[in-house]
PDB file of N, CA and C in Angstrom:
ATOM      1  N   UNK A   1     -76.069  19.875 -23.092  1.00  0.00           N
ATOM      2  CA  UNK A   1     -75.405  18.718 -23.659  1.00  0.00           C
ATOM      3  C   UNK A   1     -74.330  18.226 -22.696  1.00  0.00           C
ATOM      4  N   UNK A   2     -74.389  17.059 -22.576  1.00  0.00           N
ATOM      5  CA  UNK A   2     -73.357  16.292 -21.469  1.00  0.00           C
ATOM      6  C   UNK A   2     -72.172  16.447 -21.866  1.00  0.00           C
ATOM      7  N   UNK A   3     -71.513  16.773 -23.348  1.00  0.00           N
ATOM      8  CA  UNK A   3     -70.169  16.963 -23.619  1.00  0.00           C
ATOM      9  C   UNK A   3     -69.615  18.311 -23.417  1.00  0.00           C
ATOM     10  N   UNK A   4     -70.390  19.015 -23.366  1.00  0.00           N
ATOM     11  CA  UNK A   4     -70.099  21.031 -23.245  1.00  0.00           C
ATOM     12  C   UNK A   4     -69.990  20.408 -21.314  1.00  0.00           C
ATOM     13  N   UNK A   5     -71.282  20.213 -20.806  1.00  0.00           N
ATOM     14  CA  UNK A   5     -70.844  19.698 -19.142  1.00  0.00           C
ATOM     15  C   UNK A   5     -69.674  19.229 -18.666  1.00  0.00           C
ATOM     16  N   UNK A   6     -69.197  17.871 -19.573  1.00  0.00           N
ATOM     17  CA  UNK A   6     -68.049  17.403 -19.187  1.00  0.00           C
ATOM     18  C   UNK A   6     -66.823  18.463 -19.542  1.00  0.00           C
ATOM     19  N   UNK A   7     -66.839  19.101 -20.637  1.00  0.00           N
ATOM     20  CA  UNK A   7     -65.596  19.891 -20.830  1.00  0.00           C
ATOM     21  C   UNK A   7     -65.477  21.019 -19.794  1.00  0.00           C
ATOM     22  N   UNK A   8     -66.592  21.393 -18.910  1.00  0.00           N
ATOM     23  CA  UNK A   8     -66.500  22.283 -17.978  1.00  0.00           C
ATOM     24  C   UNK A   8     -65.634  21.506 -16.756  1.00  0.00           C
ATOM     25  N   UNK A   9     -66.073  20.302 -16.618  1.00  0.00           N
ATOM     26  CA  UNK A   9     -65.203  19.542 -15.470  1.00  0.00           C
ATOM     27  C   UNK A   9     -64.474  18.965 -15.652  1.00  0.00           C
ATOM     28  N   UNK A  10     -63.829  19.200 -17.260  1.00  0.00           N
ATOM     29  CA  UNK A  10     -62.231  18.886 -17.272  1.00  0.00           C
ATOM     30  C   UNK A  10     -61.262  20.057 -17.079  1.00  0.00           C
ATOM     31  N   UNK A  11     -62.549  20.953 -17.370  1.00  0.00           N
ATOM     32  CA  UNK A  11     -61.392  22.633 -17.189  1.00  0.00           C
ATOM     33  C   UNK A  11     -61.213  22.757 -15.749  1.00  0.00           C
ATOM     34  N   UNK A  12     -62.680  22.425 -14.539  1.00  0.00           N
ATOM     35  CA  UNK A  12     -62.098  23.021 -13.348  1.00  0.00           C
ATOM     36  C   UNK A  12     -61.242  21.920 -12.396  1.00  0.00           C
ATOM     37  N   UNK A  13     -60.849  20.787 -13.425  1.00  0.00           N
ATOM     38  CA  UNK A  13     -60.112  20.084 -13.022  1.00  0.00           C
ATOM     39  C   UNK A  13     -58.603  19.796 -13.377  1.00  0.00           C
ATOM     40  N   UNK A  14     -58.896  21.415 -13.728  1.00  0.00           N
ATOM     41  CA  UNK A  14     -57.304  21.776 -14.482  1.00  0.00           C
ATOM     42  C   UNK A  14     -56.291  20.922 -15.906  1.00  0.00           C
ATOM     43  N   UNK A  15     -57.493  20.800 -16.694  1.00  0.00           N
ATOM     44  CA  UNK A  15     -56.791  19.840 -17.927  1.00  0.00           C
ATOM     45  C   UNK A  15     -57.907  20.009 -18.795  1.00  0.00           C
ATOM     46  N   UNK A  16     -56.864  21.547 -19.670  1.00  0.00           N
ATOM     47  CA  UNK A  16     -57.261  22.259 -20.848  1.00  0.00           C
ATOM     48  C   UNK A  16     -57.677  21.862 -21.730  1.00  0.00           C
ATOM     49  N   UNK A  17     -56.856  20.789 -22.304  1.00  0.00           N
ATOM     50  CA  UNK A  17     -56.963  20.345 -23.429  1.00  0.00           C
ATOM     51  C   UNK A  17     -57.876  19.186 -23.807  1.00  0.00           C
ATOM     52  N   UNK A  18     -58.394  18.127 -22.474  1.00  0.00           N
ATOM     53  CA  UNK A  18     -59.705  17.951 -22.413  1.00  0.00           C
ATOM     54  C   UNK A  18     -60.557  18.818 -22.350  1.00  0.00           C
ATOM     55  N   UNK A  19     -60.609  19.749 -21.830  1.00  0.00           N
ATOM     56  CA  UNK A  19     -61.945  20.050 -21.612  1.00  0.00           C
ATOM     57  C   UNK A  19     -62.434  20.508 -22.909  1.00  0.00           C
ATOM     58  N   UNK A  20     -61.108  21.722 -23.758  1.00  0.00           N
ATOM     59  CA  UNK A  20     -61.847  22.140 -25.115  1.00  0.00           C
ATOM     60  C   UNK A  20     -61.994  21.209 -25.925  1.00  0.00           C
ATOM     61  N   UNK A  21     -61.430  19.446 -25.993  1.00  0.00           N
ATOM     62  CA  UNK A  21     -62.328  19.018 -27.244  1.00  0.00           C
ATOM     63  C   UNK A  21     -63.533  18.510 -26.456  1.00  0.00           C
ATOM     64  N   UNK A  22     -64.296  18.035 -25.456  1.00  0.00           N
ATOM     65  CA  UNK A  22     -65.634  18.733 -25.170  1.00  0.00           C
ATOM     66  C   UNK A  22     -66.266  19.891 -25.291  1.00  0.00           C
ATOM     67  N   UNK A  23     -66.014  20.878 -25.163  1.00  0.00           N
ATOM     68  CA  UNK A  23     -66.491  22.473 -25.511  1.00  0.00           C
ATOM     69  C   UNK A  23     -66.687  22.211 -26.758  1.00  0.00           C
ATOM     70  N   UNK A  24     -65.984  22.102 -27.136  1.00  0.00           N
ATOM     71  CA  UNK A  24     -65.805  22.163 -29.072  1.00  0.00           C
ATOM     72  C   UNK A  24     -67.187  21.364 -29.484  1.00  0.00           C
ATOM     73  N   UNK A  25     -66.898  20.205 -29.244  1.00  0.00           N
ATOM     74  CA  UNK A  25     -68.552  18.924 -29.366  1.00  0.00           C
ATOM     75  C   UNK A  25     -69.568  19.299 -28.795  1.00  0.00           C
ATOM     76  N   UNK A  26     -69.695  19.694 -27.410  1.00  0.00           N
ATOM     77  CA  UNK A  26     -70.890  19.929 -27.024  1.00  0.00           C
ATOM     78  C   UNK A  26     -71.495  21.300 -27.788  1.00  0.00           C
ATOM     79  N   UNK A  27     -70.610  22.491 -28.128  1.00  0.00           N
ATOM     80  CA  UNK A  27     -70.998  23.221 -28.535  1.00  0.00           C
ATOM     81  C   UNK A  27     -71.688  23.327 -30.286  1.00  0.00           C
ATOM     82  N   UNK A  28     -70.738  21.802 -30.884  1.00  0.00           N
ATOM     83  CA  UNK A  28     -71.604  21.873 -32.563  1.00  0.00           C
ATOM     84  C   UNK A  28     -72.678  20.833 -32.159  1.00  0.00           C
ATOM     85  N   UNK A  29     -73.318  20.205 -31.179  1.00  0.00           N
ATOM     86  CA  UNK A  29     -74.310  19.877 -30.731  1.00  0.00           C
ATOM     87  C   UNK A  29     -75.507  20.904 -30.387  1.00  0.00           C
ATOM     88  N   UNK A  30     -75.048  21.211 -29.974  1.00  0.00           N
ATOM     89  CA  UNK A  30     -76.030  22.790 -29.740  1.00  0.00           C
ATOM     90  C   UNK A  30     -76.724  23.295 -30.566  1.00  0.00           C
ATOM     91  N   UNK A  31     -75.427  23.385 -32.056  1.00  0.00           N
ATOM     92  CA  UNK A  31     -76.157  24.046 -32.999  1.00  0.00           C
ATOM     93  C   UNK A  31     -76.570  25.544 -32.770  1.00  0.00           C
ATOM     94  N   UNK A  32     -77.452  26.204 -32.926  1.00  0.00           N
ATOM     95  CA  UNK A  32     -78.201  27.488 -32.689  1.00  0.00           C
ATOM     96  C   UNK A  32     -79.059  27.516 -31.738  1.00  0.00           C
ATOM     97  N   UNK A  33     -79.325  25.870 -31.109  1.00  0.00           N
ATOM     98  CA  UNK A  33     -80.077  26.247 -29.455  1.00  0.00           C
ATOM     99  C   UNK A  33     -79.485  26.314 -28.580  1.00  0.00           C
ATOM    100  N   UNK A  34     -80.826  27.098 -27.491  1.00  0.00           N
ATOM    101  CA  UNK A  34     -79.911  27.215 -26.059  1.00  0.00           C
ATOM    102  C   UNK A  34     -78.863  28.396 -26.072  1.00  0.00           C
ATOM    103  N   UNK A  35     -79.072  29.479 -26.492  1.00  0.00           N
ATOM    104  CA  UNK A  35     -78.090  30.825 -26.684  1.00  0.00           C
ATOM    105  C   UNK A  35     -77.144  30.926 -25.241  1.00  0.00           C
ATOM    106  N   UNK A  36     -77.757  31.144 -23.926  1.00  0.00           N
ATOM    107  CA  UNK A  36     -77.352  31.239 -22.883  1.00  0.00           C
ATOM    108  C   UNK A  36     -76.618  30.217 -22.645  1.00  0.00           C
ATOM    109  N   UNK A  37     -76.730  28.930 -22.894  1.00  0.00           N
ATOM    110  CA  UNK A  37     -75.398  27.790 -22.132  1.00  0.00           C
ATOM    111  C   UNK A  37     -74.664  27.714 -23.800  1.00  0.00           C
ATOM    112  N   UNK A  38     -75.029  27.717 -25.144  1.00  0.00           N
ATOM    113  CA  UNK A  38     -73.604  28.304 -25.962  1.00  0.00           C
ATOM    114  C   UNK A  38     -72.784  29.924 -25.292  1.00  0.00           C
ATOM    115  N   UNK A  39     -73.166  30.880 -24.645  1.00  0.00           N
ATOM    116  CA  UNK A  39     -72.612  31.524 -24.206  1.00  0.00           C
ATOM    117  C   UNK A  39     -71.838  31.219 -23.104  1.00  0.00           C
ATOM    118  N   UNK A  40     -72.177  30.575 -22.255  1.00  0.00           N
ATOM    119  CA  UNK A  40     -71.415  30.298 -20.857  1.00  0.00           C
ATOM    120  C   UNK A  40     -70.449  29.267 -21.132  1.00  0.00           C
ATOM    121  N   UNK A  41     -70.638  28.211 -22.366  1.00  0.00           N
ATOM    122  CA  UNK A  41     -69.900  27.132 -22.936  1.00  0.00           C
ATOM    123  C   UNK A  41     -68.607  27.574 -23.725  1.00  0.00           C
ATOM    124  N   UNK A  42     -69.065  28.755 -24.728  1.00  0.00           N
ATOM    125  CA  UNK A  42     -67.806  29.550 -25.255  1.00  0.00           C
ATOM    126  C   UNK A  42     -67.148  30.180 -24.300  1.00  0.00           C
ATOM    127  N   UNK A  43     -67.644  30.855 -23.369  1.00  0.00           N
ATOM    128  CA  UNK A  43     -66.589  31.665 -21.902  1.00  0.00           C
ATOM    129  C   UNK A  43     -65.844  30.281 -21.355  1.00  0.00           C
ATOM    130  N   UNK A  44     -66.439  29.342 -21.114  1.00  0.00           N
ATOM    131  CA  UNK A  44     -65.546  28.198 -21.088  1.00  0.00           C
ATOM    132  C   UNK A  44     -64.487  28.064 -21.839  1.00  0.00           C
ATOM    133  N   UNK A  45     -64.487  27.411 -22.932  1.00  0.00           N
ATOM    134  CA  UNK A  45     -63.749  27.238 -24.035  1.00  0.00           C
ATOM    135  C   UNK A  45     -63.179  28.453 -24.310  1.00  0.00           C
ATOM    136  N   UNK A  46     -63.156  29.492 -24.132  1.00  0.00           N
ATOM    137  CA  UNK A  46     -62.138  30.568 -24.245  1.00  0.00           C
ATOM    138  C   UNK A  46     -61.256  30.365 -22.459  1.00  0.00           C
ATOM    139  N   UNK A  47     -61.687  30.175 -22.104  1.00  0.00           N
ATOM    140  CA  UNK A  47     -60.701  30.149 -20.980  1.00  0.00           C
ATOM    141  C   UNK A  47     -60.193  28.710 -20.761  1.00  0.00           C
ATOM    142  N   UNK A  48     -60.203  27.403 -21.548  1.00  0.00           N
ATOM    143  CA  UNK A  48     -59.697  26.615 -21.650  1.00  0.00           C
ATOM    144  C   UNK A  48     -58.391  27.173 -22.670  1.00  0.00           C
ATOM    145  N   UNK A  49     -58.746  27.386 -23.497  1.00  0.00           N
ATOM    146  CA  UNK A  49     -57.639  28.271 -24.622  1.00  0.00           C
ATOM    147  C   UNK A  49     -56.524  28.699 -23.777  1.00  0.00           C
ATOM    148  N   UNK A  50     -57.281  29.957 -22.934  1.00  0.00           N
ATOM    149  CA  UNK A  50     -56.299  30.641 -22.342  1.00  0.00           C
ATOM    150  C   UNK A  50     -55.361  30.170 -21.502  1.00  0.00           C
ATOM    151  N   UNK A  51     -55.677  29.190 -20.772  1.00  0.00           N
ATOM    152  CA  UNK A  51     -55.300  28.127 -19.809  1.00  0.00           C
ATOM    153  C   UNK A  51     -54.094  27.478 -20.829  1.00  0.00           C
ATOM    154  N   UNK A  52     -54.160  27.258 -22.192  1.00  0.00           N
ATOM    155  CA  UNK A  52     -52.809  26.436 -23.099  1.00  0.00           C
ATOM    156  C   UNK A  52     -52.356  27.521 -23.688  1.00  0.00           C
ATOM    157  N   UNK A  53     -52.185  28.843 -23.160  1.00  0.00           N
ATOM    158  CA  UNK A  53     -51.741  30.241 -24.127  1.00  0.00           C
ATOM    159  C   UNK A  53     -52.410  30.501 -25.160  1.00  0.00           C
ATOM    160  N   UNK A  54     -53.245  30.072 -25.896  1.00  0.00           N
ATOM    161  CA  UNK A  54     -53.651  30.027 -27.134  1.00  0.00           C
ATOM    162  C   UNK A  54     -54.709  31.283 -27.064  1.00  0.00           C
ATOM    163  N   UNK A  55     -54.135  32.268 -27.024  1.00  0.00           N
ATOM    164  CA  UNK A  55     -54.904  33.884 -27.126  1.00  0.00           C
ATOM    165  C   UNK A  55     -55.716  34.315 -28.121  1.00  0.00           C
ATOM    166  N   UNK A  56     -54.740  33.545 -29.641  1.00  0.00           N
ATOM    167  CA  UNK A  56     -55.995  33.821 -30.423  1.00  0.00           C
ATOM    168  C   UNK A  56     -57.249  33.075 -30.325  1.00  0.00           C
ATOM    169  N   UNK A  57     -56.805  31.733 -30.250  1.00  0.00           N
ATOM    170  CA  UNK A  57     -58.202  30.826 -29.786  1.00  0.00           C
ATOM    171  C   UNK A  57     -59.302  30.961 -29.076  1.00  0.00           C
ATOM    172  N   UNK A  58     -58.869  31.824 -27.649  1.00  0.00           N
ATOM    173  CA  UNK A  58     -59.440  32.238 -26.765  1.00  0.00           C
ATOM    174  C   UNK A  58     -60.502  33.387 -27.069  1.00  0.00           C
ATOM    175  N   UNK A  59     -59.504  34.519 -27.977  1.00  0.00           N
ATOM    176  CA  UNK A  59     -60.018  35.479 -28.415  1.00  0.00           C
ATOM    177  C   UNK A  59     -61.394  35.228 -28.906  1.00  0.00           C
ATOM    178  N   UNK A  60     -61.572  34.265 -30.296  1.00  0.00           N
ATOM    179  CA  UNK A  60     -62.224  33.606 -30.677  1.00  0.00           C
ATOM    180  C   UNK A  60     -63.236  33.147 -29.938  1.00  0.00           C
ATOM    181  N   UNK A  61     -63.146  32.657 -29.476  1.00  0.00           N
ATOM    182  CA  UNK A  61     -64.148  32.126 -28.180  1.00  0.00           C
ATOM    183  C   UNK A  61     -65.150  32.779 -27.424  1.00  0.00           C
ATOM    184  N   UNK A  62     -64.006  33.869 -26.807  1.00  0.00           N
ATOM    185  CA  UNK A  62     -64.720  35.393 -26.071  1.00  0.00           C
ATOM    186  C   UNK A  62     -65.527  35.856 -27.029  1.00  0.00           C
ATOM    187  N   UNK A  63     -64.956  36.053 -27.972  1.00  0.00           N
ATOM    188  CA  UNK A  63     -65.899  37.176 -29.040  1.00  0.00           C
ATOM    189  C   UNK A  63     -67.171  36.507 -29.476  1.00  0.00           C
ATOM    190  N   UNK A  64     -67.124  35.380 -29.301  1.00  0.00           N
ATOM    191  CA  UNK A  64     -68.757  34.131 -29.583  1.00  0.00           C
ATOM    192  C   UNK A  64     -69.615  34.510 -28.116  1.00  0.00           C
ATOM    193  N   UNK A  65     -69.180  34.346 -27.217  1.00  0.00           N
ATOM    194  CA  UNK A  65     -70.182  34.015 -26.227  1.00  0.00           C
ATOM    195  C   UNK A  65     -70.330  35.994 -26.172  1.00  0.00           C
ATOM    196  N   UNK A  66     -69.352  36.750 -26.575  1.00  0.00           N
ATOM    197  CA  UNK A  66     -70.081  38.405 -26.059  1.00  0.00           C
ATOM    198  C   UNK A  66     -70.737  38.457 -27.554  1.00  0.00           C
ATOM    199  N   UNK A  67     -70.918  37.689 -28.459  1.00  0.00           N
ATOM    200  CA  UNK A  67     -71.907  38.139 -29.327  1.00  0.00           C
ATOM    201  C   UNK A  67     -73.322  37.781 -28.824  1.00  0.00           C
ATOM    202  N   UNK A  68     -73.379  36.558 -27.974  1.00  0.00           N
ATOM    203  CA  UNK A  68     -74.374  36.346 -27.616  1.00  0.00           C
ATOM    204  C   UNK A  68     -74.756  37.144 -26.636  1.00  0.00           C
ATOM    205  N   UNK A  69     -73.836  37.429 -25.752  1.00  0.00           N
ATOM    206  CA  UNK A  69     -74.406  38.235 -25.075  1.00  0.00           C
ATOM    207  C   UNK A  69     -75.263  39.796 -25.069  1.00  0.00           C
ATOM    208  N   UNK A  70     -75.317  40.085 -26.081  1.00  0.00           N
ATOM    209  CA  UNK A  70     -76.309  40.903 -26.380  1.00  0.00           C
ATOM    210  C   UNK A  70     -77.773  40.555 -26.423  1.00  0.00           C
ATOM    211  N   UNK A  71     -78.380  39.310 -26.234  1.00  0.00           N
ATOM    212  CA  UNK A  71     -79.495  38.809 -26.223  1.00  0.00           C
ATOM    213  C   UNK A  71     -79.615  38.371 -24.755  1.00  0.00           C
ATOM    214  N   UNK A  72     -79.168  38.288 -23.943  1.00  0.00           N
ATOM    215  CA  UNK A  72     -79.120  37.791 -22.467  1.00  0.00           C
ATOM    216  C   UNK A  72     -78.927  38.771 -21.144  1.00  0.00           C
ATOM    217  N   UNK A  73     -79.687  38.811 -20.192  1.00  0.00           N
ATOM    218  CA  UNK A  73     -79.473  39.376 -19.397  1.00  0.00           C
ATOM    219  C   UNK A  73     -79.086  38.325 -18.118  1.00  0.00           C
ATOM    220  N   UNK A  74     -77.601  37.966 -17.728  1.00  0.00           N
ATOM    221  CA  UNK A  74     -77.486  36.338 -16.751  1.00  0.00           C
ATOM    222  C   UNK A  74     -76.526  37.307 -16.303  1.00  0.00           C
ATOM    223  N   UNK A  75     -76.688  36.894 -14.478  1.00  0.00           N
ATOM    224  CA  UNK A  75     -75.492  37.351 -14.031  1.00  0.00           C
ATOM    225  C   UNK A  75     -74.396  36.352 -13.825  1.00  0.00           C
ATOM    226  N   UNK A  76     -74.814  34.791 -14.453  1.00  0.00           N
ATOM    227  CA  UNK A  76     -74.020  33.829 -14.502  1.00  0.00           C
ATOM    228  C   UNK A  76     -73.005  34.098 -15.838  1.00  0.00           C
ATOM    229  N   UNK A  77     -73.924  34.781 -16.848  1.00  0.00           N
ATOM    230  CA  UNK A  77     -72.940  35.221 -18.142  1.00  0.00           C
ATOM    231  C   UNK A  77     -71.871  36.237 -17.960  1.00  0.00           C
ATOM    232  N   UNK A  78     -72.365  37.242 -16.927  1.00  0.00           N
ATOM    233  CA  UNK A  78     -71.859  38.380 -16.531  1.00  0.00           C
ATOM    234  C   UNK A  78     -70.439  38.092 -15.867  1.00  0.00           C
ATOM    235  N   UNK A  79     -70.491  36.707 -15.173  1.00  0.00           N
ATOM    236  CA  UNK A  79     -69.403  36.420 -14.054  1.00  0.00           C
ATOM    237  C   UNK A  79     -68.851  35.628 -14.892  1.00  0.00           C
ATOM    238  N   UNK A  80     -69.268  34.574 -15.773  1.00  0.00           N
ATOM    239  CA  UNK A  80     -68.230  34.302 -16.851  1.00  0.00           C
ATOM    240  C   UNK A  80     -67.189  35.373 -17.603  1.00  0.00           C
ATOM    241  N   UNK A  81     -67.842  36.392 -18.174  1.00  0.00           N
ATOM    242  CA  UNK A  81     -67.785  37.367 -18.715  1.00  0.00           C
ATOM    243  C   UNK A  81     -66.341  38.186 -18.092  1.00  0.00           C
ATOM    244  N   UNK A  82     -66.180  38.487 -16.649  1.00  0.00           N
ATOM    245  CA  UNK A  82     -65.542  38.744 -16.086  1.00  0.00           C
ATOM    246  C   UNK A  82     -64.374  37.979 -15.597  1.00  0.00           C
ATOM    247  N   UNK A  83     -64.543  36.891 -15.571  1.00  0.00           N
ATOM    248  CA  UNK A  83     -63.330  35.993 -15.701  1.00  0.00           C
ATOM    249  C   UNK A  83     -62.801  35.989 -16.472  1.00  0.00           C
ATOM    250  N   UNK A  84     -63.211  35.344 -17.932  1.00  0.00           N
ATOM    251  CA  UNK A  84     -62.430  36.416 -18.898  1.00  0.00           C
ATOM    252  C   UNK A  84     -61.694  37.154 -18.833  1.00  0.00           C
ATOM    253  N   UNK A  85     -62.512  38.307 -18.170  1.00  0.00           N
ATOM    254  CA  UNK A  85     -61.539  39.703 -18.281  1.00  0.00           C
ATOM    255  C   UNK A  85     -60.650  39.721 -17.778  1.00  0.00           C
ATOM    256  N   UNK A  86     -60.276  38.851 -16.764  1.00  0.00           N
ATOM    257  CA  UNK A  86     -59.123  38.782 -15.746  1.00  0.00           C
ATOM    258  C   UNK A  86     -58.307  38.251 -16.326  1.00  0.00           C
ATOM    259  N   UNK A  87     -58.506  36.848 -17.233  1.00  0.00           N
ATOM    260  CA  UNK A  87     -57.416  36.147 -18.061  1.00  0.00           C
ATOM    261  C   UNK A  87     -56.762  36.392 -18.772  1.00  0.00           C
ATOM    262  N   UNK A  88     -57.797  37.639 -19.656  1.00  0.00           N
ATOM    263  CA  UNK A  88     -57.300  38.403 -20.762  1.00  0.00           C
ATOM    264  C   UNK A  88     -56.180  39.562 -20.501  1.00  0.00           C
ATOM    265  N   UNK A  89     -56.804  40.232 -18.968  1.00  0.00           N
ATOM    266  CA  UNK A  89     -55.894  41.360 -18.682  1.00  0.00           C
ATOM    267  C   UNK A  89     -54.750  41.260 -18.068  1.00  0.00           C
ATOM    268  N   UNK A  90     -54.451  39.364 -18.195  1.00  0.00           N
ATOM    269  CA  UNK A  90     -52.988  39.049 -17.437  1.00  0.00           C
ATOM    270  C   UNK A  90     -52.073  38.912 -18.839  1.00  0.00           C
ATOM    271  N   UNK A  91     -52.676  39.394 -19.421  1.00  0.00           N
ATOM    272  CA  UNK A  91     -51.459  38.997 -21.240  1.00  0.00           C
ATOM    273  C   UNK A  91     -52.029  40.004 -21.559  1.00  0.00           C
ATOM    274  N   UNK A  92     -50.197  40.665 -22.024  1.00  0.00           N
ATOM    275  CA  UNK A  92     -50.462  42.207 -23.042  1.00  0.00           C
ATOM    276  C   UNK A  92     -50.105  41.836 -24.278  1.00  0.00           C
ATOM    277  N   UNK A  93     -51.062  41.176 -24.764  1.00  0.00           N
ATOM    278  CA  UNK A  93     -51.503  41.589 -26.000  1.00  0.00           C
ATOM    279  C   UNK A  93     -52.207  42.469 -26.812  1.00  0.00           C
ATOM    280  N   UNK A  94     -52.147  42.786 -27.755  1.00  0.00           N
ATOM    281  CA  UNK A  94     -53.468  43.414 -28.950  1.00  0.00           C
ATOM    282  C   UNK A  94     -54.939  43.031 -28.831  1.00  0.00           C
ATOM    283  N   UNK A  95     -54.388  41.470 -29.260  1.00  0.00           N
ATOM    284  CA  UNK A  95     -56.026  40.462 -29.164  1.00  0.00           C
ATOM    285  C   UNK A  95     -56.305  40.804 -27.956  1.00  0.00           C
ATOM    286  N   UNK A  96     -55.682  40.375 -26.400  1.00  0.00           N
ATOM    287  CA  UNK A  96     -56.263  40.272 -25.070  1.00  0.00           C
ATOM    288  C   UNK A  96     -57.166  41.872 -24.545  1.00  0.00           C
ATOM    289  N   UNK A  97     -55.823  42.876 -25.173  1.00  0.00           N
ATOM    290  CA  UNK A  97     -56.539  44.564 -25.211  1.00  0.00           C
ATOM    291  C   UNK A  97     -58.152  44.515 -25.467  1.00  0.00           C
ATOM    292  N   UNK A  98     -58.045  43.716 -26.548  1.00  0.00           N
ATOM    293  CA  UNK A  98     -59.488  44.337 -27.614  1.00  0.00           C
ATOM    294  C   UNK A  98     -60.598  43.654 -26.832  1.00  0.00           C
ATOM    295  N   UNK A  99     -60.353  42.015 -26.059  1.00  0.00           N
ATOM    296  CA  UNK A  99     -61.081  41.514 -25.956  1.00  0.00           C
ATOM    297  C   UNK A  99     -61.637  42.247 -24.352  1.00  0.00           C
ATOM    298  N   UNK A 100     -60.808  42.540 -23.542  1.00  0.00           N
ATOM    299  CA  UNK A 100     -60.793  43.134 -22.188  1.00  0.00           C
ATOM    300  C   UNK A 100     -61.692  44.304 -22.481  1.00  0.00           C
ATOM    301  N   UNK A 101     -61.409  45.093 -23.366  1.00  0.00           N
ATOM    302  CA  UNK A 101     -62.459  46.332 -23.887  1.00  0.00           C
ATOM    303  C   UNK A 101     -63.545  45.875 -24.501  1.00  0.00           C
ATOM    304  N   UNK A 102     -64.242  45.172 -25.045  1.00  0.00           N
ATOM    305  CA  UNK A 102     -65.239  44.406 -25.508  1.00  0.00           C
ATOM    306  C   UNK A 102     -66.136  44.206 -24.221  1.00  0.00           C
ATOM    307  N   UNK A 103     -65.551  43.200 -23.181  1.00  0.00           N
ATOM    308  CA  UNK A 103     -65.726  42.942 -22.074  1.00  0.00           C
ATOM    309  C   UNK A 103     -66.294  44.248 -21.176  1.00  0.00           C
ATOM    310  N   UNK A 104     -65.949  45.051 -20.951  1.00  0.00           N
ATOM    311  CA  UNK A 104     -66.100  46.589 -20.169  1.00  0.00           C
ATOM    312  C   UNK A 104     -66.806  46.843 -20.814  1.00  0.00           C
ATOM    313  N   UNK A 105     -67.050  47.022 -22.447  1.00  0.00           N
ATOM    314  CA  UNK A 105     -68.204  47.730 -22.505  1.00  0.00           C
ATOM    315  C   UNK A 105     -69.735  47.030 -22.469  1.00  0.00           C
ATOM    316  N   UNK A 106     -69.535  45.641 -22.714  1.00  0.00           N
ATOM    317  CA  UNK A 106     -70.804  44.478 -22.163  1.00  0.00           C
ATOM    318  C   UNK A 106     -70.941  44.905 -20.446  1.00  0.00           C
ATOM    319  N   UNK A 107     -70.218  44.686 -19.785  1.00  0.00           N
ATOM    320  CA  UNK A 107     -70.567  44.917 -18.410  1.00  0.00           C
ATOM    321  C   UNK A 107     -71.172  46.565 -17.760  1.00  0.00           C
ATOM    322  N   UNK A 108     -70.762  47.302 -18.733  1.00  0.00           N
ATOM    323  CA  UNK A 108     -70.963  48.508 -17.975  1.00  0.00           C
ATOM    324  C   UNK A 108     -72.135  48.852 -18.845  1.00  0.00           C
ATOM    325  N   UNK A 109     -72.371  48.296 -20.102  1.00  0.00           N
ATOM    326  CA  UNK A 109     -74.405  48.356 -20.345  1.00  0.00           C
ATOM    327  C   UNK A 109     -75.369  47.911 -19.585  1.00  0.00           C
TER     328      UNK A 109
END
């Protein structure tokens, strides 16, 4: 979907808060198809979150695309996946803890 696309190139164009209300649209466009780009679209949109502090949001986010990720084997999900982990493991939080461990144990299956 061209709106999940565009919210990716408002994020790597450093402006969060565009990009997640694209993420957000392209992703209830989606619906239940396309598992792999709703996964890489939520690792987006969680790291748009993270990008405006919004940890729980993010959290949220992460925990969508690693649910999917149990159906996918992408090393494009994998490297999303891991970015994440980096975002998460720069804030000590609870939420960021849980999600960073979530993360490790997807990667090291």
């Amino acid at each position: 979907m061209l709106a999940a696309d565009a919210g990716r190139a408002w994020l790597e164009l450093g402006r969060p808060t565009r990009a997640e209300e694209n993420l957000v649209r392209g992703l209830e466009l989606f619906g239940q198809d396309q598992p792999r780009n709703r996964l890489l679209h939520s690792a987006s949109l969680a790291e748009a979150r993270l990008a405006r502090e919004d940890v729980e949001g993010a959290a949220a986010a992460a925990h969508s695309a690693m649910d999917l990720s149990a159906h996918l084997d992408s090393e494009r999900a994998r490297a999303r996946l891991r970015v994440l982990h980096t975002g998460f493991g720069a804030r000590d939080t609870s939420v960021a803890r849980e999600v960073c461990g979530r993360v490790e144990d997807i990667l090291s299956a």
